[in-house]
PDB file of N, CA and C in Angstrom:
ATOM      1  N   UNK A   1     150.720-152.117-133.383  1.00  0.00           N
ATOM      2  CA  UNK A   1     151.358-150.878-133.774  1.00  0.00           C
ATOM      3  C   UNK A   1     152.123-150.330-132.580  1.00  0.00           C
ATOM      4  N   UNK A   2     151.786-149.448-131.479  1.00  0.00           N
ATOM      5  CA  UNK A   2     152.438-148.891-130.943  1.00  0.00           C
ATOM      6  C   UNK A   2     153.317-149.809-130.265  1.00  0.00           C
ATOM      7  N   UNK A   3     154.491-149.510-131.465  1.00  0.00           N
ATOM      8  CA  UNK A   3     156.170-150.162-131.186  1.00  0.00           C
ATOM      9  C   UNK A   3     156.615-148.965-131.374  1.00  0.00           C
ATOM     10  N   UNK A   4     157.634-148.652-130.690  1.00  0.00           N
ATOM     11  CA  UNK A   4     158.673-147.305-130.561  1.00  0.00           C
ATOM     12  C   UNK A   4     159.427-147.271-131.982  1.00  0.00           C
ATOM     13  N   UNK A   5     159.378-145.754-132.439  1.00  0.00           N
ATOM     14  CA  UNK A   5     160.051-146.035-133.620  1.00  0.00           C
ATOM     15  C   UNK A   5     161.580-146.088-133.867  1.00  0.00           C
ATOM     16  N   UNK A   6     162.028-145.521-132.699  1.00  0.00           N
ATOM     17  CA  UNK A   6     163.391-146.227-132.760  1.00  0.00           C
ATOM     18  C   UNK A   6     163.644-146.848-131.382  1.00  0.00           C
ATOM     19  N   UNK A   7     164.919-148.159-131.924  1.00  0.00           N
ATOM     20  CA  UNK A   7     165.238-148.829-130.582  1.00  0.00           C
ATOM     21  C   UNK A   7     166.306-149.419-130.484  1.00  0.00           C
ATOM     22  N   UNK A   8     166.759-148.973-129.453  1.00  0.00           N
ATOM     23  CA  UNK A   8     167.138-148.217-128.007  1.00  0.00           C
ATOM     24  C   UNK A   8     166.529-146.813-128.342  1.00  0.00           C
ATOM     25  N   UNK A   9     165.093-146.299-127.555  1.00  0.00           N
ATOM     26  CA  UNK A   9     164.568-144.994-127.442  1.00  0.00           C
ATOM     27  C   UNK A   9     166.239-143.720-127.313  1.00  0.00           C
ATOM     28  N   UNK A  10     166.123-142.934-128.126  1.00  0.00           N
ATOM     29  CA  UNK A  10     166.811-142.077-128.035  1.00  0.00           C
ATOM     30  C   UNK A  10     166.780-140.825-127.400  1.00  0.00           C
ATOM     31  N   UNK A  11     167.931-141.116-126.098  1.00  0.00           N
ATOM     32  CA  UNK A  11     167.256-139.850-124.770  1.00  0.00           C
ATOM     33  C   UNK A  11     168.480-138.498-125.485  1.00  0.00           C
ATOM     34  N   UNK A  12     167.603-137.812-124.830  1.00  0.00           N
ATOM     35  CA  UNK A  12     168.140-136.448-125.353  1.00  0.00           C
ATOM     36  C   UNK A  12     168.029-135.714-126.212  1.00  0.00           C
ATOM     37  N   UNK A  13     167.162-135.739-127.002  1.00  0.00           N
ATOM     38  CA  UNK A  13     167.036-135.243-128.225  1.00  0.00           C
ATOM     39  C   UNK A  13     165.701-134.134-128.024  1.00  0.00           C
ATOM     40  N   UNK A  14     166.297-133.006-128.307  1.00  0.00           N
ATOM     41  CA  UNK A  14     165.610-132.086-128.294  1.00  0.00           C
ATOM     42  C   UNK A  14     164.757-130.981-129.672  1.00  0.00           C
ATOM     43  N   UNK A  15     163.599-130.764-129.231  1.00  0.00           N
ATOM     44  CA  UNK A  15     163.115-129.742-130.488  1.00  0.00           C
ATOM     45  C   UNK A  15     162.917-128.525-130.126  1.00  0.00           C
ATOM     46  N   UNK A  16     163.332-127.211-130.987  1.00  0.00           N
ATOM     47  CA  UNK A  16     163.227-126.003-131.013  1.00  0.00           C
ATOM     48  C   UNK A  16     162.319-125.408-131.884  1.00  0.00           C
ATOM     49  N   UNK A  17     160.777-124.796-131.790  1.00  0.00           N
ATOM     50  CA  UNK A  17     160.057-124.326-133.039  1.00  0.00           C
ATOM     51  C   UNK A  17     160.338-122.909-133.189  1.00  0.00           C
ATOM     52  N   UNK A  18     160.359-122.642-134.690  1.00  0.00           N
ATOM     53  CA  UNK A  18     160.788-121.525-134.867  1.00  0.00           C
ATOM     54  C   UNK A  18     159.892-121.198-135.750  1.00  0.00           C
ATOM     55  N   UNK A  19     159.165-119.957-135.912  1.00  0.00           N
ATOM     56  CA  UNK A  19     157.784-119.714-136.666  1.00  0.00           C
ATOM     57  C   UNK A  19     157.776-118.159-136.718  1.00  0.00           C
ATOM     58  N   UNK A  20     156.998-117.686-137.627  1.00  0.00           N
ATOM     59  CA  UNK A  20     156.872-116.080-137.876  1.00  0.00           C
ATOM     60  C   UNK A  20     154.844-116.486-138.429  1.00  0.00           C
ATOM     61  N   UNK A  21     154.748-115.356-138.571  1.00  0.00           N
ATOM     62  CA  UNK A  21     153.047-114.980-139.738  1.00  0.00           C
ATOM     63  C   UNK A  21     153.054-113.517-139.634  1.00  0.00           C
ATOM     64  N   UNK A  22     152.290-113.279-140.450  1.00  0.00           N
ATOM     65  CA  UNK A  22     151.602-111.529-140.477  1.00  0.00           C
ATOM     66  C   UNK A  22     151.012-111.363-139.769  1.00  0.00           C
ATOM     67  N   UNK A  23     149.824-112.119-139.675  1.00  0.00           N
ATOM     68  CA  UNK A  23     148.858-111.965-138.576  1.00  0.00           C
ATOM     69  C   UNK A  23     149.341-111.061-136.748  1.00  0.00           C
ATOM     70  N   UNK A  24     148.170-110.806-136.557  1.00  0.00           N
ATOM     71  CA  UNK A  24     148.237-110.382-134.858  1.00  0.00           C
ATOM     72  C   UNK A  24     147.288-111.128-133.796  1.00  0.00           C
ATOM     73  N   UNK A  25     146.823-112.645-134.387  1.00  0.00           N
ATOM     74  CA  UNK A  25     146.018-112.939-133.300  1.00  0.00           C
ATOM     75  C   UNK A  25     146.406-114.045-132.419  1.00  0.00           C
ATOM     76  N   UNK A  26     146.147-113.897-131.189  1.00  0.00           N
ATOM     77  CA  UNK A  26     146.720-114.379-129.671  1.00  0.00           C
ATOM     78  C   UNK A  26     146.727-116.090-130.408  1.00  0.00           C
ATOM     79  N   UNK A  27     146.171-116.983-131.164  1.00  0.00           N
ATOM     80  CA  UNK A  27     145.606-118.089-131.314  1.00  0.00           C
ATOM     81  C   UNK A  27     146.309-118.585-132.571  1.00  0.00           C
ATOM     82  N   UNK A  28     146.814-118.036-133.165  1.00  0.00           N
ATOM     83  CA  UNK A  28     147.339-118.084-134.954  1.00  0.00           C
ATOM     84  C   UNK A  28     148.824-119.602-134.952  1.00  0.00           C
ATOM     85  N   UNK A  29     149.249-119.831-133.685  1.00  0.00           N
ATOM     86  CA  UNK A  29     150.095-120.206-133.668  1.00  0.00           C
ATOM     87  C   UNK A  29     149.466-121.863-133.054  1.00  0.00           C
ATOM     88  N   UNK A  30     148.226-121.806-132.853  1.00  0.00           N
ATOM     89  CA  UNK A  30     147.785-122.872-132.035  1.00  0.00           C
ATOM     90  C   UNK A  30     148.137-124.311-132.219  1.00  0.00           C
ATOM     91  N   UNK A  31     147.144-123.911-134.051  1.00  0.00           N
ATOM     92  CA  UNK A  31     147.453-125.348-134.562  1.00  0.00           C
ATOM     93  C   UNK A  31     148.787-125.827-135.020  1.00  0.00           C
ATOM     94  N   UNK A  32     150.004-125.219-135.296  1.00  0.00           N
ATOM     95  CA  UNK A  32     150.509-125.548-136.320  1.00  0.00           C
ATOM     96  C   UNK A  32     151.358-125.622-134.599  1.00  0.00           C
ATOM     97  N   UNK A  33     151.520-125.248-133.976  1.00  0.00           N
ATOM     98  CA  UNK A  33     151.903-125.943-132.324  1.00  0.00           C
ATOM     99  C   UNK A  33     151.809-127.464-132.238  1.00  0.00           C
ATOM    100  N   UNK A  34     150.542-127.341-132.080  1.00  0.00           N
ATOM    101  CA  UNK A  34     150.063-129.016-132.276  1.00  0.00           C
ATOM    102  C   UNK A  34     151.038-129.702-132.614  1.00  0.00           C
ATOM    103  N   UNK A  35     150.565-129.403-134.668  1.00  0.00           N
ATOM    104  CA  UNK A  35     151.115-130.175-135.215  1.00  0.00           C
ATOM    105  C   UNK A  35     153.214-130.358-135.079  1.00  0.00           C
ATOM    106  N   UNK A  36     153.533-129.444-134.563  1.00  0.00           N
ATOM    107  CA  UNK A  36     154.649-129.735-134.620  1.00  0.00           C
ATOM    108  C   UNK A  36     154.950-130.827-133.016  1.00  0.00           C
ATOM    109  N   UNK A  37     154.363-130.500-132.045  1.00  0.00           N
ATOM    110  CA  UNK A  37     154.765-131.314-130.817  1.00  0.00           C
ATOM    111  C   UNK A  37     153.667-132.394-131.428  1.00  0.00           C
ATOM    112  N   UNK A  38     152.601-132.679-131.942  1.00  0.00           N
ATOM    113  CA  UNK A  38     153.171-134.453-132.320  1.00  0.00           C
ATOM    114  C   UNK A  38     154.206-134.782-133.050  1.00  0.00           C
ATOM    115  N   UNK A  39     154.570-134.140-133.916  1.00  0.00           N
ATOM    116  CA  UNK A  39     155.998-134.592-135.035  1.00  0.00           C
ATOM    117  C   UNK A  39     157.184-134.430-134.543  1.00  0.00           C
ATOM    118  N   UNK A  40     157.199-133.869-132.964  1.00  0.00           N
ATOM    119  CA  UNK A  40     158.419-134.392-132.151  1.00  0.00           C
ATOM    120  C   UNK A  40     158.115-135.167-131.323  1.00  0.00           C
ATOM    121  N   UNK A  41     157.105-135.804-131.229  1.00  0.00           N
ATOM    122  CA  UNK A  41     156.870-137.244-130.179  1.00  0.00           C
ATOM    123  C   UNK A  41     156.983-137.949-130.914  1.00  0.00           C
ATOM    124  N   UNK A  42     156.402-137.917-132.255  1.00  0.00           N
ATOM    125  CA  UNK A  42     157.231-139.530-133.028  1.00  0.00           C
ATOM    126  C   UNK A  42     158.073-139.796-133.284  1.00  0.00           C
ATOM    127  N   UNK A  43     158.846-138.562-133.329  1.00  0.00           N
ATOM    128  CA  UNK A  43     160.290-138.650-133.722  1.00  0.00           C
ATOM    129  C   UNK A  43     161.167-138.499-132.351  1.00  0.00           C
ATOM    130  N   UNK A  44     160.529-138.998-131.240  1.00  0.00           N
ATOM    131  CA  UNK A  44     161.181-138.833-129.795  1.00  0.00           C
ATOM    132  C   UNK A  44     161.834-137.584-129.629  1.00  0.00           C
ATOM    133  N   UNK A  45     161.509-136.331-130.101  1.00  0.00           N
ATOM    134  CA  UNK A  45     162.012-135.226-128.714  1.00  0.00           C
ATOM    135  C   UNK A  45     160.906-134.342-128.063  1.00  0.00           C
ATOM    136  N   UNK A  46     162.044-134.169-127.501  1.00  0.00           N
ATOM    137  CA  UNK A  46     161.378-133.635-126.311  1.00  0.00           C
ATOM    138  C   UNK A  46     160.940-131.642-126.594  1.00  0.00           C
ATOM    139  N   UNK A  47     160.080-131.485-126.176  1.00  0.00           N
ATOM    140  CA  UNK A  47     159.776-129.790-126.072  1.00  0.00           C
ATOM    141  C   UNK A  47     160.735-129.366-125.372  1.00  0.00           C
ATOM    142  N   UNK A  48     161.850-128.685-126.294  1.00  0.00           N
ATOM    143  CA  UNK A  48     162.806-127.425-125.858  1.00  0.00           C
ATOM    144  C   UNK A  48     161.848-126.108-125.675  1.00  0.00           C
ATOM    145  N   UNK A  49     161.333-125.756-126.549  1.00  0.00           N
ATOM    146  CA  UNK A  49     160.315-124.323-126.761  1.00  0.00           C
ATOM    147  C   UNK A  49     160.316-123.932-127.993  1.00  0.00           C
ATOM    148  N   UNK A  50     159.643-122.816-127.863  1.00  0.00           N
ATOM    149  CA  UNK A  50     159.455-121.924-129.295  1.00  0.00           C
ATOM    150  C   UNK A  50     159.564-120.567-129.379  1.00  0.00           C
ATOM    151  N   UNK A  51     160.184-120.330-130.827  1.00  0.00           N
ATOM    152  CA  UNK A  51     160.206-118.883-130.694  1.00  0.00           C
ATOM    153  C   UNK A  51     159.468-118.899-131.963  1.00  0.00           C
ATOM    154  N   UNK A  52     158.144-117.697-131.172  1.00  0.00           N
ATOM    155  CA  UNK A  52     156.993-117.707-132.608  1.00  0.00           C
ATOM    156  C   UNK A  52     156.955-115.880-132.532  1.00  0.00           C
ATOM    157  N   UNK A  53     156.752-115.162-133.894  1.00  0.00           N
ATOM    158  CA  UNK A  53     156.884-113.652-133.906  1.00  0.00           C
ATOM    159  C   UNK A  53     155.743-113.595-134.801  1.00  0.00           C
ATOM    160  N   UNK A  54     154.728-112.242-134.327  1.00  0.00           N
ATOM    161  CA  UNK A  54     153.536-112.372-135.840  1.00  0.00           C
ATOM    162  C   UNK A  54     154.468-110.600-135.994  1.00  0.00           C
ATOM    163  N   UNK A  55     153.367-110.281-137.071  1.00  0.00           N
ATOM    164  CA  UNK A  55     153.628-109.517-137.547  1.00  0.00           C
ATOM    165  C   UNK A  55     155.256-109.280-138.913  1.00  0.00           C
ATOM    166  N   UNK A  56     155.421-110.145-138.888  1.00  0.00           N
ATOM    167  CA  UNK A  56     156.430-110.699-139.677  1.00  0.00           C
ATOM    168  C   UNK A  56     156.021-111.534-141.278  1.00  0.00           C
ATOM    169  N   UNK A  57     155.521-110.466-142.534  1.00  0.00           N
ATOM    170  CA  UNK A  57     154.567-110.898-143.496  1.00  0.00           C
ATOM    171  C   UNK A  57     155.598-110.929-144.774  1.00  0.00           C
ATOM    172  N   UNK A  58     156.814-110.302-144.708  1.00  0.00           N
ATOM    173  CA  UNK A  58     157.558-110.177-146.253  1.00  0.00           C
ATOM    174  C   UNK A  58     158.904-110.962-145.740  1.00  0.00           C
ATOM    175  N   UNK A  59     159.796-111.259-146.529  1.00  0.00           N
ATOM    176  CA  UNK A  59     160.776-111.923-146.429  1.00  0.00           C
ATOM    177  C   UNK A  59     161.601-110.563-146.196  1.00  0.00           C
ATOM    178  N   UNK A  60     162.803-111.017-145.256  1.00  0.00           N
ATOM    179  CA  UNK A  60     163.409-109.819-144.634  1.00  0.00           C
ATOM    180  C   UNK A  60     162.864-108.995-143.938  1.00  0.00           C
ATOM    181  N   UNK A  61     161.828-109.197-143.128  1.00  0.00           N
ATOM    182  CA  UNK A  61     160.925-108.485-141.762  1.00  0.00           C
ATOM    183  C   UNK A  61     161.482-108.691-140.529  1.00  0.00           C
ATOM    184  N   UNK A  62     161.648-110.324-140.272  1.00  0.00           N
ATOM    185  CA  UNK A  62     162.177-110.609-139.300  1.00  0.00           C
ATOM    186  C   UNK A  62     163.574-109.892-138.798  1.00  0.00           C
ATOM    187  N   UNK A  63     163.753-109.998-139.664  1.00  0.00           N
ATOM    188  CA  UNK A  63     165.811-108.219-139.843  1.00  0.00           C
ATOM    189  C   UNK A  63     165.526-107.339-138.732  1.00  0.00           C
ATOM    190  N   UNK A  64     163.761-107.338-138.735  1.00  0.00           N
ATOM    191  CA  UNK A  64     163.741-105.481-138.095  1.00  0.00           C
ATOM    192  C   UNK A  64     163.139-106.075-136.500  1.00  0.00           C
ATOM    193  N   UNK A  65     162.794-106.980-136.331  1.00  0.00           N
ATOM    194  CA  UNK A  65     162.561-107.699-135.167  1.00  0.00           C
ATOM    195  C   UNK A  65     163.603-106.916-134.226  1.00  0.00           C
ATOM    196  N   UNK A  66     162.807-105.973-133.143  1.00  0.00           N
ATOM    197  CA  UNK A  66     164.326-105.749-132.374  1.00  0.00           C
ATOM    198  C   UNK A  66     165.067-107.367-131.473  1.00  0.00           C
ATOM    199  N   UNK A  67     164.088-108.355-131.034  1.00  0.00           N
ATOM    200  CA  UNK A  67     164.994-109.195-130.155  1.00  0.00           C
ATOM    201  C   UNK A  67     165.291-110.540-130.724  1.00  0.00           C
ATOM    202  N   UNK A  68     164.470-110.649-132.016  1.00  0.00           N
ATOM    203  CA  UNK A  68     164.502-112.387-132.620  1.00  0.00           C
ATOM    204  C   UNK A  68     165.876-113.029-132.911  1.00  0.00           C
ATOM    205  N   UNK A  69     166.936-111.919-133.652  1.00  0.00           N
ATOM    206  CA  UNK A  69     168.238-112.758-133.531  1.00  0.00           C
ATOM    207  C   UNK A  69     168.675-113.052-132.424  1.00  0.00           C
ATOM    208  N   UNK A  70     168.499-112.513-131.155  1.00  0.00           N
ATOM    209  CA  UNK A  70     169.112-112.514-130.099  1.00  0.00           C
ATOM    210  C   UNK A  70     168.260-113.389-129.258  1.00  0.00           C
ATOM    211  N   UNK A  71     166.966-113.457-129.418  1.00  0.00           N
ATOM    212  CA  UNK A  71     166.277-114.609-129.041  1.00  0.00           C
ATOM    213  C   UNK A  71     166.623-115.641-129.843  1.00  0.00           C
ATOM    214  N   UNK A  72     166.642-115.909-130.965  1.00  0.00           N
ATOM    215  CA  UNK A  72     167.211-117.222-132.188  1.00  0.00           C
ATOM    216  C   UNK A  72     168.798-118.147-131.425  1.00  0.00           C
ATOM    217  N   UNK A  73     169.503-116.786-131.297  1.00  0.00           N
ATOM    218  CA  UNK A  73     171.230-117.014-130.971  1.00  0.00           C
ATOM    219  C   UNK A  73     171.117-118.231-129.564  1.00  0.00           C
ATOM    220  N   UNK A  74     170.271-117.197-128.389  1.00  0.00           N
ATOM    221  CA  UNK A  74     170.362-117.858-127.554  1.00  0.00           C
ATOM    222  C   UNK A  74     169.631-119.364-127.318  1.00  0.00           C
ATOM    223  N   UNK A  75     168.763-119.190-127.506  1.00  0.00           N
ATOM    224  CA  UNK A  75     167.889-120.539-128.030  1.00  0.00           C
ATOM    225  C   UNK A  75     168.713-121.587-128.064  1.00  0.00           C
ATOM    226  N   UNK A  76     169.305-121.334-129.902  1.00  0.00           N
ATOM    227  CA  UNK A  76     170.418-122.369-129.944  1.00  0.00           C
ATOM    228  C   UNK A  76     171.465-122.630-129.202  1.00  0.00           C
ATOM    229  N   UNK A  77     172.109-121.809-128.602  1.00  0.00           N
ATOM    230  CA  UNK A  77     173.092-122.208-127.584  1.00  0.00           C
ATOM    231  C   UNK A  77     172.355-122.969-126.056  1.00  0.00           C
ATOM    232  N   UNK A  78     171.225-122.410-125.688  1.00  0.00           N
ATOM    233  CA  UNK A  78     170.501-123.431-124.714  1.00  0.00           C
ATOM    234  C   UNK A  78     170.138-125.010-125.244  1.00  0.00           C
ATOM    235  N   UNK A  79     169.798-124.703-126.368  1.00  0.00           N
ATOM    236  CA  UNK A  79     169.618-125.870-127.172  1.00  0.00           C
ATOM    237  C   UNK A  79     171.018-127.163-127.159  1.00  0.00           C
ATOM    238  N   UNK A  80     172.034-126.430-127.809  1.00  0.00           N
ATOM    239  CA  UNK A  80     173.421-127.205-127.799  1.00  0.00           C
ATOM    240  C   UNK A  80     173.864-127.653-126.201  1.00  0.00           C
ATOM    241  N   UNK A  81     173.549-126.788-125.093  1.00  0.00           N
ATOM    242  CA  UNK A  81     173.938-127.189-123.959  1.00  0.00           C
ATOM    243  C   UNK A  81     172.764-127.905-122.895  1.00  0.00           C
ATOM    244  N   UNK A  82     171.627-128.367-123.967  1.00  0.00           N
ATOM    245  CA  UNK A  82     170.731-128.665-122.788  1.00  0.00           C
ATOM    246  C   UNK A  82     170.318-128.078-121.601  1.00  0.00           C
ATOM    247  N   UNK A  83     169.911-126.757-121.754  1.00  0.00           N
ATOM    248  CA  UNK A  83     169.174-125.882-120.987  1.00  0.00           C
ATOM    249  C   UNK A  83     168.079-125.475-121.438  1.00  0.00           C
ATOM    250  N   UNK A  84     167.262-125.172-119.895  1.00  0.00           N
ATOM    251  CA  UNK A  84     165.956-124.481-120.871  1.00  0.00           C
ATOM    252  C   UNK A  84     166.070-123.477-121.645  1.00  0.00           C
ATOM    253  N   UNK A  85     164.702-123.650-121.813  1.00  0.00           N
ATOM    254  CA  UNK A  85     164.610-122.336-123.372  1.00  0.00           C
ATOM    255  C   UNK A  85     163.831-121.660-123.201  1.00  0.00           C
ATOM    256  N   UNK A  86     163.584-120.642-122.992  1.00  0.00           N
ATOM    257  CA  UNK A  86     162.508-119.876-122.430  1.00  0.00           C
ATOM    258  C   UNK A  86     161.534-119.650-124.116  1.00  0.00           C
ATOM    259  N   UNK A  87     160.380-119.347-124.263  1.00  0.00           N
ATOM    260  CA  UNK A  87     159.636-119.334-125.711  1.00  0.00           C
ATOM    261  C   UNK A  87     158.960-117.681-125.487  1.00  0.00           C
ATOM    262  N   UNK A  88     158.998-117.564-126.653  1.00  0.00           N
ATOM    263  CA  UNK A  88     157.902-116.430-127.118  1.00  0.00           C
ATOM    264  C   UNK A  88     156.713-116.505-128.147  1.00  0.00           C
ATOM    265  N   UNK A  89     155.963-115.747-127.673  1.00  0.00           N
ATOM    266  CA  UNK A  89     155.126-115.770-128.495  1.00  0.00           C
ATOM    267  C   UNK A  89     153.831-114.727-128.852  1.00  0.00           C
TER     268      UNK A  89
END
């Protein structure tokens, strides 16, 4: 088994997590962390960062977020230019 799943390994390829919940606890984001940085090692990328917000429980919450678009915006543009990404959480 452990054969690379693609080949020629593909350099550069980066992942950005982007996540909300209702919840307020320090830990809520743990697992589903995990699970996303293995599902960018099999799929070869690399940890850009994350932007994770709780308190965010109805659709259209995130709207009232004072910094998430502006954290979202920049992200992606670090993202497109291969820079870090600073995460929240």
């Amino acid at each position: 088994m452990k054969m690379p799943l693609f080949d020629p390994p593909r350099p550069g390829r980066n992942g950005l997590w982007l996540a909300c919940c209702g919840f307020d606890k320090r830990w809520m984001f743990d697992g589903p962390r995990r699970t996303v940085k293995a599902l960018f090692s099999v799929l070869d990328f690399a940890w850009a960062g994350e932007l994770c917000y709780k308190h965010i429980d109805a659709q259209g919450d995130i709207l009232h977020h004072p910094t998430a678009l502006a954290d979202a915006y920049q992200a992606g543009r670090a993202l497109a230019l291969a820079q870090p990404i600073g995460s929240t959480t």
